[in-house]
Protein backbone atom coordinates (compact mmCIF):
# COMPACT_ATOMS: atom_id res chain seq x y z
CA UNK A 1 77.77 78.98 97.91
CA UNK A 2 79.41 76.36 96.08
CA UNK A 3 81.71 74.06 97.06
CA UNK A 4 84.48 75.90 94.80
CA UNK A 5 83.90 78.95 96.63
CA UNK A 6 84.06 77.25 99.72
CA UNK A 7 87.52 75.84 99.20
CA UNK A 8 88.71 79.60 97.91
CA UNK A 9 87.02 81.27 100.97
CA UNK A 10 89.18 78.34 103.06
CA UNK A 11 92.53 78.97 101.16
CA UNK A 12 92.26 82.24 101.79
CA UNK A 13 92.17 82.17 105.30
CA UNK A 14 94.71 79.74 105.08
CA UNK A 15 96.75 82.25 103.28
CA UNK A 16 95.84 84.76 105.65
CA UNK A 17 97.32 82.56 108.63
CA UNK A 18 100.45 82.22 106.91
CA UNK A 19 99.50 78.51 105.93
CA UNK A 20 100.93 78.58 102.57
CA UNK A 21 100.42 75.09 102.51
CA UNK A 22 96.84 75.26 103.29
CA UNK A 23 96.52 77.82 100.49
CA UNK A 24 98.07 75.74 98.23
CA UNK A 25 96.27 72.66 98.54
CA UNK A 26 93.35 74.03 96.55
CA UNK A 27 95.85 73.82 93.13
CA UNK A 28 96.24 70.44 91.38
CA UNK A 29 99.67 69.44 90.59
CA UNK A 30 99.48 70.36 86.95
CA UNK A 31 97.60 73.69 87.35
CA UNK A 32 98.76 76.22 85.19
CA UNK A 33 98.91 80.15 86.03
CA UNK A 34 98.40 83.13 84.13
CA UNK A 35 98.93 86.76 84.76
CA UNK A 36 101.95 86.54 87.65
CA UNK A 37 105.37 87.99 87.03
CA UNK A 38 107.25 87.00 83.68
CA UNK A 39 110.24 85.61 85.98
CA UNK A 40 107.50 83.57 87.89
CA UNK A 41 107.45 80.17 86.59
CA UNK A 42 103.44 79.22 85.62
CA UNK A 43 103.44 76.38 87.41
CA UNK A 44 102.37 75.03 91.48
CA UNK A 45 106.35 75.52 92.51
CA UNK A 46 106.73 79.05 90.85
CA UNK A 47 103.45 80.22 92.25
CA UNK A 48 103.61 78.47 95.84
CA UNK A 49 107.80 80.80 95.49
CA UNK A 50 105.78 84.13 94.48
CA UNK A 51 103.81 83.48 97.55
CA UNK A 52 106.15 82.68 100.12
CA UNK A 53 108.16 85.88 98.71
CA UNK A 54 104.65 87.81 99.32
CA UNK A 55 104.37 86.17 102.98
CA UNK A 56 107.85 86.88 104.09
CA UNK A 57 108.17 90.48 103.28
CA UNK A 58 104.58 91.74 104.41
CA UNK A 59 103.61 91.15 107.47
CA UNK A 60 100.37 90.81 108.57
CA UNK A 61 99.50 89.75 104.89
CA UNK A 62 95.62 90.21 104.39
CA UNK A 63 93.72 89.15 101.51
CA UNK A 64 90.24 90.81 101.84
CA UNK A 65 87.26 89.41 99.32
CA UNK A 66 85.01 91.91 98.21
CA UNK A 67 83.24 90.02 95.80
CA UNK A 68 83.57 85.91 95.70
CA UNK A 69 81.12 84.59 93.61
CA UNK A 70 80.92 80.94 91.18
CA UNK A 71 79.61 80.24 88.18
CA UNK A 72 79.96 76.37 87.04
CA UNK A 73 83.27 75.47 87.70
CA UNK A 74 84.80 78.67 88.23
CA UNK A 75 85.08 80.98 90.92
CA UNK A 76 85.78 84.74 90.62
CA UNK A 77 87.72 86.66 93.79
CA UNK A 78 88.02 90.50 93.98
CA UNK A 79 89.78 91.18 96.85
CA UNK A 80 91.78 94.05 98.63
CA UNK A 81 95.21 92.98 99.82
CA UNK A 82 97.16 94.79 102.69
CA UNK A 83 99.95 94.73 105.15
CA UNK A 84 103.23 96.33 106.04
CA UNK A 85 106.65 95.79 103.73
CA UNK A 86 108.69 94.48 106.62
CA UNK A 87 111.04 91.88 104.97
CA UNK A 88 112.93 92.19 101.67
CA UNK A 89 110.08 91.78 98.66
CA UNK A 90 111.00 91.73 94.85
CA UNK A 91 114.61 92.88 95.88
CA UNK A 92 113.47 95.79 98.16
CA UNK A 93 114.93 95.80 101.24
CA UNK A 94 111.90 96.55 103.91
CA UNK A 95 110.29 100.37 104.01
CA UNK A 96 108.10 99.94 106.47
CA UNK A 97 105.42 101.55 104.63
CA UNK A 98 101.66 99.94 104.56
CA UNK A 99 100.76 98.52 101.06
CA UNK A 100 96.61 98.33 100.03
CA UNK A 101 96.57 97.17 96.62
CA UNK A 102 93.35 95.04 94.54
CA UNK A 103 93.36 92.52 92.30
CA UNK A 104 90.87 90.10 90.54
CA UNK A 105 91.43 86.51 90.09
CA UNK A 106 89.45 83.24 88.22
CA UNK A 107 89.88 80.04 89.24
CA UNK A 108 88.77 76.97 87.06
CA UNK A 109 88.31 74.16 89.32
CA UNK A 110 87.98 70.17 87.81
CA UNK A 111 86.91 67.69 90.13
CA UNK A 112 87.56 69.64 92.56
CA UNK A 113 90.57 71.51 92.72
CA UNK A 114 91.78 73.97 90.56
CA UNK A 115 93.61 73.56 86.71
CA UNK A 116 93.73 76.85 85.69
CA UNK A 117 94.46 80.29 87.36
CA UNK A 118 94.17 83.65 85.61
CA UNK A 119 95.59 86.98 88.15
CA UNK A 120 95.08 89.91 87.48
CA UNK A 121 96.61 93.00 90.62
CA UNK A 122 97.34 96.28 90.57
CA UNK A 123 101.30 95.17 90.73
CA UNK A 124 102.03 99.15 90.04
CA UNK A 125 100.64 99.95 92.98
CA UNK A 126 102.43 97.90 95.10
CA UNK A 127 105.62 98.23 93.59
CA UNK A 128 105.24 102.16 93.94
CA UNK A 129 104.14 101.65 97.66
CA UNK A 130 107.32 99.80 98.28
CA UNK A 131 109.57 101.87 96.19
CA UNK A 132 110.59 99.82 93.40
CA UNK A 133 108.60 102.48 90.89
CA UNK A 134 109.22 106.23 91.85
CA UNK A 135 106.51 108.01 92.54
CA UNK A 136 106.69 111.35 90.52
CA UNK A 137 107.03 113.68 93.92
CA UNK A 138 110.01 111.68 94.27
CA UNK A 139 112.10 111.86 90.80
CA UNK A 140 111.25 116.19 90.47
CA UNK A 141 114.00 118.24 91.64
């Protein structure tokens, strides 16, 4: 495994930990980000916000990799993510339902640490699982 992969695999349980410094240390300063909310900001301090928003309303956050492979300079993450919506999330006040959601991502790493950061999750999902989206059993009469 690669030294790229390495550092991802370490974020990761960094992230895991609640360490969202740790998890963020893999980013330069002036990576950019692709595929996160429109209102999140494409940059480390919009990112490192999504993610501290993430850690403080699920709790026991777990980012699972099922496949974590590189290629050259990138690294490519499928993963599982799960844990319980226990804190307000996206303006949802806690359910206390479980959420199990998967997403892709590809990080481009220079010299190191990564410059680019393209996300791709099955953000329906959650937001159904939490409520935000009505699930059609719960909009019929």
């Amino acid at each position: 495994m690669s030294d790229n992969a390495a550092t991802v695999r370490h974020a990761l349980e960094c992230l895991n930990s609640g360490d969202l410094d740790g998890f963020m240390a893999m980013h330069s300063p002036e990576c950019r980000f692709s595929g996160y909310p429109a209102d999140v900001k494409p940059n480390v301090e919009g990112v490192r916000g999504y993610y501290a928003a993430l850690l403080a309303g699920i709790a026991s956050l777990e980012i699972d990799p099922i496949d974590l492979f590189a290629a050259g300079e990138r690294v490519v993450v499928r993963y599982n993510i799960t844990g319980d919506h226990m804190g307000e999330l996206f303006g949802r006040a806690k359910t206390g339902h479980s959420i199990a959601f998967e997403g892709l991502t590809i990080f481009y790493f220079q010299d190191g640490k990564v410059v680019f950061r393209v996300d791709r999750a099955d953000d329906n999902a959650l937001l159904t699982q939490i409520g935000i989206i009505p699930t059609p059993s719960s909009t019929s009469g």
